[in-house]
Protein backbone atom coordinates (compact mmCIF):
# COMPACT_ATOMS: atom_id res chain seq x y z
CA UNK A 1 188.96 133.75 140.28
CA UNK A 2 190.33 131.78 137.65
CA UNK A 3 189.70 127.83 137.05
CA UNK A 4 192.41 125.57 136.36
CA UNK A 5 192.19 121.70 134.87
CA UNK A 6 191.10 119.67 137.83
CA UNK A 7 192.66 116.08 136.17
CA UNK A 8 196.50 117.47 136.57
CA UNK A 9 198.28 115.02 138.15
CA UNK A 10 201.47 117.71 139.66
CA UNK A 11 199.45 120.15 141.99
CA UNK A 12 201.66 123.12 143.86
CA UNK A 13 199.34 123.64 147.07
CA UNK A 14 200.00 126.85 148.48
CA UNK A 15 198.85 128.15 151.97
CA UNK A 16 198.04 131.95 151.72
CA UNK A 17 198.60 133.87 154.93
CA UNK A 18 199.38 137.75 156.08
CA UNK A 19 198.12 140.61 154.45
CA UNK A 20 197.84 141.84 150.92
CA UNK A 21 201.90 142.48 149.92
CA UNK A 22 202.68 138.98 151.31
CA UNK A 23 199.87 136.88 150.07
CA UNK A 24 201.23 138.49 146.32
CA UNK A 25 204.68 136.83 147.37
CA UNK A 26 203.31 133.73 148.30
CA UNK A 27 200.96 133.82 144.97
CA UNK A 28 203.74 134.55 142.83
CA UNK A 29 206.18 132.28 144.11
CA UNK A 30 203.68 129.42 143.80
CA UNK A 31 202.54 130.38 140.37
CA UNK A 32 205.62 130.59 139.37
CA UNK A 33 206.69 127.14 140.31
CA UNK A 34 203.27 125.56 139.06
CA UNK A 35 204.26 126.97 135.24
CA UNK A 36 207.86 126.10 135.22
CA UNK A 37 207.23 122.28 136.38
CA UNK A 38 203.49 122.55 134.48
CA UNK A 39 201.58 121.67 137.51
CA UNK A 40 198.23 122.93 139.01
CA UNK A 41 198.17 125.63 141.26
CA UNK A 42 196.16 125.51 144.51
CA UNK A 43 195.54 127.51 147.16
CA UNK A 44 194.58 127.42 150.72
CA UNK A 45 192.86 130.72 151.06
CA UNK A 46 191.53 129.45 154.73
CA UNK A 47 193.80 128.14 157.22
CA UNK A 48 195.94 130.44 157.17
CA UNK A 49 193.67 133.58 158.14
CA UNK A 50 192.14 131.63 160.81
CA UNK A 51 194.17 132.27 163.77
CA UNK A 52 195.41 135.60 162.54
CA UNK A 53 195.95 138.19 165.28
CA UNK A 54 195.29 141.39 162.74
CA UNK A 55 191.86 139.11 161.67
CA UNK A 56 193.43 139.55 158.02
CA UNK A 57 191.28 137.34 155.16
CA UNK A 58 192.02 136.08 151.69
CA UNK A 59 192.57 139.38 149.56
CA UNK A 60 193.49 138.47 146.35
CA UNK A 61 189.94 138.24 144.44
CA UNK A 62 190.21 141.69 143.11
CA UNK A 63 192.89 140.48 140.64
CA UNK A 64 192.80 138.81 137.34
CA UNK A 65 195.15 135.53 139.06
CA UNK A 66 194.39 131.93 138.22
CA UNK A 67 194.14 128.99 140.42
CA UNK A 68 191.76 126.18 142.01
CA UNK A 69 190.76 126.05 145.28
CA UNK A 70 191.79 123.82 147.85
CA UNK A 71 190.05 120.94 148.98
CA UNK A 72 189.53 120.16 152.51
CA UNK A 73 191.81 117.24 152.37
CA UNK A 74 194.74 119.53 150.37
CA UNK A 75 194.42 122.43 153.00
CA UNK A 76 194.69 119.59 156.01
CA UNK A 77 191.39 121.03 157.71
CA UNK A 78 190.36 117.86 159.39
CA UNK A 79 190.46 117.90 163.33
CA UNK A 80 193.85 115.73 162.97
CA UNK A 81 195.16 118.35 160.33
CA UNK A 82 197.31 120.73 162.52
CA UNK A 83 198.91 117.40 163.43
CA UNK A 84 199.17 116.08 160.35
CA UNK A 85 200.71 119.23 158.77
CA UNK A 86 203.24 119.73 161.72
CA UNK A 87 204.21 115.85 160.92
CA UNK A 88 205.25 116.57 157.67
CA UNK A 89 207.07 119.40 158.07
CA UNK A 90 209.31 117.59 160.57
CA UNK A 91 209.44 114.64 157.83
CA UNK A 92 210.54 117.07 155.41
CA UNK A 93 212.84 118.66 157.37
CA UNK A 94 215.49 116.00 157.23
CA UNK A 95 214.39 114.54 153.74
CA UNK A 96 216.85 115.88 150.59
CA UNK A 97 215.89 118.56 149.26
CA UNK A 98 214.81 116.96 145.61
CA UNK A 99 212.39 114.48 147.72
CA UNK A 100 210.65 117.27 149.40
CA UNK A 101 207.05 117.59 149.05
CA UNK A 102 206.58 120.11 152.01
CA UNK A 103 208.90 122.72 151.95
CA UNK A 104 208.97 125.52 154.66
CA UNK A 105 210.71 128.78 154.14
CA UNK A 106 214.46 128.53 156.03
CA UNK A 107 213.93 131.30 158.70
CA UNK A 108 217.04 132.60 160.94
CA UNK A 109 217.49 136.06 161.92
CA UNK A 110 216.63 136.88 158.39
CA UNK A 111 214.69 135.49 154.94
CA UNK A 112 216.75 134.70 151.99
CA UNK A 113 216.60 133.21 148.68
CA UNK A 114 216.38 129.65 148.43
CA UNK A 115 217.71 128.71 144.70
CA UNK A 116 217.03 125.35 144.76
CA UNK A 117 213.38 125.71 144.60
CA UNK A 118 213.87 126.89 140.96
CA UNK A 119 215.27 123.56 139.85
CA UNK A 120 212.30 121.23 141.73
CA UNK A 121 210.42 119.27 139.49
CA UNK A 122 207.18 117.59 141.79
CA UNK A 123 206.53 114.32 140.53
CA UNK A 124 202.75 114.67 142.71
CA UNK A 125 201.97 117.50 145.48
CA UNK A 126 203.98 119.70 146.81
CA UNK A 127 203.04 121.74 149.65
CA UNK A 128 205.04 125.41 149.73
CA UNK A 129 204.83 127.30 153.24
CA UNK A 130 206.44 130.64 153.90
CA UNK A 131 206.44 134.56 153.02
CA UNK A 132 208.96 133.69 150.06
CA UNK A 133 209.94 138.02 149.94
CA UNK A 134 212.02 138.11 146.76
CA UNK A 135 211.37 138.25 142.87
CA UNK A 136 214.03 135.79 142.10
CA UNK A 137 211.48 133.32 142.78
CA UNK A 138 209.15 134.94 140.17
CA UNK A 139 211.21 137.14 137.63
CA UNK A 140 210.86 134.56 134.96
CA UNK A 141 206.89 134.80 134.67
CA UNK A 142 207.11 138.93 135.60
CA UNK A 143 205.04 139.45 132.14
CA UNK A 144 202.60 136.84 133.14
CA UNK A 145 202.25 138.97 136.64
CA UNK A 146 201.64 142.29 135.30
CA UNK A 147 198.76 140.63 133.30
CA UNK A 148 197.27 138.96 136.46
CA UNK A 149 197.78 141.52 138.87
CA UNK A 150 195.33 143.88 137.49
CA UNK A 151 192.18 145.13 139.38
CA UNK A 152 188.83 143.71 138.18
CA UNK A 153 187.17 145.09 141.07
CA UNK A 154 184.59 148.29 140.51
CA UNK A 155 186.66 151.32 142.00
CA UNK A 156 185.12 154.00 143.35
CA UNK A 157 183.87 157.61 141.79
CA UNK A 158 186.54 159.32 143.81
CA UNK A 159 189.28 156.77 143.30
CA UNK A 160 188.74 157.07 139.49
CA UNK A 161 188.90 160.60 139.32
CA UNK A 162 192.09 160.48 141.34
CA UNK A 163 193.98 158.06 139.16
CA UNK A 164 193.00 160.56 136.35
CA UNK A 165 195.06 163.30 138.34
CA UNK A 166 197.75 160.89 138.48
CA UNK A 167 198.23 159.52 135.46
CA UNK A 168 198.39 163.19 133.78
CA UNK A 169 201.28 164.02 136.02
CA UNK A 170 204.89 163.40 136.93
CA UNK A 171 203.49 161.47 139.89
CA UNK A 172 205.29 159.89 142.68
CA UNK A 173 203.86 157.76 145.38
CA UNK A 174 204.45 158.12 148.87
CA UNK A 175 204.12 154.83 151.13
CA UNK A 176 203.72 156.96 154.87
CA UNK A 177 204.34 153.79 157.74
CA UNK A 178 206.05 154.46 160.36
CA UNK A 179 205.22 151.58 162.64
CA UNK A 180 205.18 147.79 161.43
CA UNK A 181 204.05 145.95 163.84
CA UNK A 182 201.22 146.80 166.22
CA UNK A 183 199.41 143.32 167.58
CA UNK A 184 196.76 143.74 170.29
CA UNK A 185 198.25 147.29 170.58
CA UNK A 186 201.49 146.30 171.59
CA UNK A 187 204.13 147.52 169.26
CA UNK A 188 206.91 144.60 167.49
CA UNK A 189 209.78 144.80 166.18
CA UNK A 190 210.58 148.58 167.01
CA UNK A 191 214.14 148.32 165.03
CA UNK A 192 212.09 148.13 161.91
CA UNK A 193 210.30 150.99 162.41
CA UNK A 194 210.95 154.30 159.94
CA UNK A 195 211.24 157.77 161.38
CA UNK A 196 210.06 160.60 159.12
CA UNK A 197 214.08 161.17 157.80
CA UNK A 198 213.57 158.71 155.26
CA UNK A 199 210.71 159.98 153.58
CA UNK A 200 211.80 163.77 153.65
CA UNK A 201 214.99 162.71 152.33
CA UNK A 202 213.83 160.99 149.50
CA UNK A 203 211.15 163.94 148.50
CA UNK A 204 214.10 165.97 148.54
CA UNK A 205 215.79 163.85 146.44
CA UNK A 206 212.97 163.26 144.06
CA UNK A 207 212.35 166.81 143.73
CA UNK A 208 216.01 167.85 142.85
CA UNK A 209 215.94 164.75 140.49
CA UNK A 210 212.53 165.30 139.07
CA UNK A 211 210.61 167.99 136.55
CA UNK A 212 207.71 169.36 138.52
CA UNK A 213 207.13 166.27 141.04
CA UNK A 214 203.57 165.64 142.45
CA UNK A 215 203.54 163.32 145.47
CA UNK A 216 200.60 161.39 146.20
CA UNK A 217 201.32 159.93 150.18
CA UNK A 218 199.47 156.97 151.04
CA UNK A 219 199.33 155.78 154.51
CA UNK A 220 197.49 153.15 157.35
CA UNK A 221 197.89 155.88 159.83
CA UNK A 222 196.30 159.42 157.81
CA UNK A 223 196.81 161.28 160.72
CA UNK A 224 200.65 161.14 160.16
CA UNK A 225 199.49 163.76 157.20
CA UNK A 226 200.63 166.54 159.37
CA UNK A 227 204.43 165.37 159.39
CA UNK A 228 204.27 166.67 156.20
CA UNK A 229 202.32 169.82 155.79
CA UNK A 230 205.59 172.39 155.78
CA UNK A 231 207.25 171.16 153.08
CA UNK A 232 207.06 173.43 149.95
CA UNK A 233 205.93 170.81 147.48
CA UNK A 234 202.76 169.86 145.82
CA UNK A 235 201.31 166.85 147.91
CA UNK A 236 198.37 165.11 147.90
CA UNK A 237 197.52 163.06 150.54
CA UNK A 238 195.14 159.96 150.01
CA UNK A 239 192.69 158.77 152.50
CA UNK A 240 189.41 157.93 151.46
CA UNK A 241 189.83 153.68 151.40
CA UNK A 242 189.58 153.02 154.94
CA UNK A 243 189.87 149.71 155.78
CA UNK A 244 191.25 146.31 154.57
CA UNK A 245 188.27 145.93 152.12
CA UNK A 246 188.99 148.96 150.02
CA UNK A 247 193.27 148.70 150.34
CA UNK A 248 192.69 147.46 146.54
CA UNK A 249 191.68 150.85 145.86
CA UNK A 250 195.03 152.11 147.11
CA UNK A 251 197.19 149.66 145.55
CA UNK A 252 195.55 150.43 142.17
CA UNK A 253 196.42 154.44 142.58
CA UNK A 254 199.43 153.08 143.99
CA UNK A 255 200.45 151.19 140.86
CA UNK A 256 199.23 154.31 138.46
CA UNK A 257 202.68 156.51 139.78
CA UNK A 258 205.44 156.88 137.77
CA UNK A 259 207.95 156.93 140.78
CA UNK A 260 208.04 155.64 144.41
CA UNK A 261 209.25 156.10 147.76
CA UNK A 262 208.44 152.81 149.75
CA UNK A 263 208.01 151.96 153.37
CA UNK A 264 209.73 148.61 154.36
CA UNK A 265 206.10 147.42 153.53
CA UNK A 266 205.55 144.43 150.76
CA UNK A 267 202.09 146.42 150.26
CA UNK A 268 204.19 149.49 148.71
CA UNK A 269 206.28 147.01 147.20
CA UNK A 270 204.03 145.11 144.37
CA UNK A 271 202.72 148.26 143.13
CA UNK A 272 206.67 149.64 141.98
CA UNK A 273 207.71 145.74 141.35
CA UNK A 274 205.52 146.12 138.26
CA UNK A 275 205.86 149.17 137.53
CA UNK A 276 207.50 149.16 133.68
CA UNK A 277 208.41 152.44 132.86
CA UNK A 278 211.90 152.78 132.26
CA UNK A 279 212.53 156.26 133.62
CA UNK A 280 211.12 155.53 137.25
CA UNK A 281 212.75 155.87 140.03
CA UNK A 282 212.20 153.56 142.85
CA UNK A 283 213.59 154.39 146.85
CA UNK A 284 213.63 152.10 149.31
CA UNK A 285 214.67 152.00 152.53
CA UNK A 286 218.17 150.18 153.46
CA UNK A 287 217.82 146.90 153.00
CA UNK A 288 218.50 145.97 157.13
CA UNK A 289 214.71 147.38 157.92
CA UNK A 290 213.09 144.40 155.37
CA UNK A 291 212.99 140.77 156.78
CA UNK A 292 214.40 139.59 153.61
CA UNK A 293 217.67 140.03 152.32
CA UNK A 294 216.93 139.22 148.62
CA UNK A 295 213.51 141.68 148.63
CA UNK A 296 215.33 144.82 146.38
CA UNK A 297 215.73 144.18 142.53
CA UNK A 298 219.15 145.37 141.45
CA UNK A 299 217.90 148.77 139.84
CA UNK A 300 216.02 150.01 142.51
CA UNK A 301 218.12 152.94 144.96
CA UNK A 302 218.16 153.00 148.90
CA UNK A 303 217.51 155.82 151.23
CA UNK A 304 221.19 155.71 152.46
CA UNK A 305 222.74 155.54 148.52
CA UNK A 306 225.14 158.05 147.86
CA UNK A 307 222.40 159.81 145.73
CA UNK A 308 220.17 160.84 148.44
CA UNK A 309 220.62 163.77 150.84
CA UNK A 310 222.31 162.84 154.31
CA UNK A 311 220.15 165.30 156.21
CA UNK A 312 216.38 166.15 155.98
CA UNK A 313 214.64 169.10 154.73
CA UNK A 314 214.53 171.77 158.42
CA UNK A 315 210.99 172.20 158.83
């Protein structure tokens, strides 16, 4: 973790919540803001883990980011904070927007992109709350991103000698998640959910597309392996990080592939956002199974684009 100047007057105070894909979108977004109004960016790497139902933590330390810690007093961690912070949201709520200095993500059915936080210049703190799921709010500082948003963490022996294998082939990843939202064991949000169509449409789509494609699937649930193991094409399924601690691991191989087909998972996401080859191709699914309506750069195809087969490979 990087150290910023403690004596800056304009501080962006970000809270950091969910798991690794969405804490990058909350990172992002705030970094982005702290350079364009040249403030100091904070983060509350605490609060928001501490009633989480998936008993998620603060993930980002295996990058190369840049930011100061915040205080007790910034993150509102006194026994009067929740109060406190729920006050000024509802101040903020009905304040103009350009004398905000709490602003919440506008949540209806749907996310979208709020442009006005591009033109906000803080004159003190500024407290930013929300998921934030779309690069507009980051696109100008993209170079600055793929910098940061390296791994400094040591990988392991087996994930090294995998990323060899990838690197030395016409890879493309495979993000395998069929279910979203599982809390306590009780499935959410079931009209997100993927069936297995999407992804053997899109391998047969990559395959017709690409010169001698090796897929590389990555997945939370390994066992969903065997959806795949009739279809005539070199795959290579990835499971040895287990477990939130080593998902770094994953997202590194993850970032290594020359092409992607995504989930409707912001962990799959990050690693094709900054990918910066020109020749990739990127498939995601329609845009109606993300939460955010602004998530998909322009360049980047969907599962139910004229290019892609209607009808799945017949296993």
């Amino acid at each position: 973790m990087g150290k910023l100047g403690k004596n800056t007057v304009k501080k962006v105070i970000a809270r950091i919540f969910g798991g690794l894909g969405n804490q990058l979108f909350i990172y992002a977004t705030a970094r982005a803001l702290a350079h364009r109004t040249g403030a100091e960016l904070v983060l509350d790497t605490q609060t928001g883990f501490r009633y989480d139902a998936y008993q998620r933590k603060f993930a980002l330390n295996c990058f190369h980011i840049q930011f100061r810690e915040a205080t007790p007093i910034e993150r509102f961690d006194s026994p009067a904070g929740r109060i406190i912070r729920n006050l000024l949201r509802r101040i903020n709520k009905y304040l103009p927007f350009r004398y905000k200095f709490y602003l919440v993500e506008k949540v209806k059915d749907k996310r979208w992109f709020m442009p006005e936080i591009l033109t906000i210049h803080p004159s003190g703190l500024i407290w930013i709350e929300g998921f934030w799921q779309s690069p507009r709010y980051f696109d100008d500082i993209r170079k600055q991103l793929v910098k940061e948003l390296t791994i400094q963490t040591p990988l392991s022996l087996e994930t090294r000698n995998l990323a060899t294998l990838i690197q030395s082939s016409n890879s493309v990843c495979v993000h395998l998640r069929l279910v979203r939202h599982i809390v306590n064991g009780e499935e959410r949000r079931a009209d997100r959910n993927l069936d297995i169509n999407h992804f053997l449409r899109c391998i047969a789509y990559m395959a017709q597309n690409l010169r001698d494609p090796k897929f590389f699937c990555f997945s939370d649930s390994p066992e969903n392996a065997v959806l795949f193991r009739d279809i005539p094409h070199n795959i290579t399924f990835v499971t040895h990080n287990t477990g939130d601690d080593r998902a770094f691991e994953d997202f590194y191989l993850m970032s290594l592939c020359r092409h992607f087909i995504l989930s409707n998972s912001t962990f799959c996401w990050w690693p094709a956002w900054l990918n910066d080859l020109p020749d990739s191709i990127i498939i995601s699914p329609p845009l109606h199974f993300w939460d955010n309506t602004d998530i998909l750069p322009t360049h980047w195809i969907t599962s139910d684009s004229s290019g892609c087969p209607r009808e799945a490979y017949i296993l």
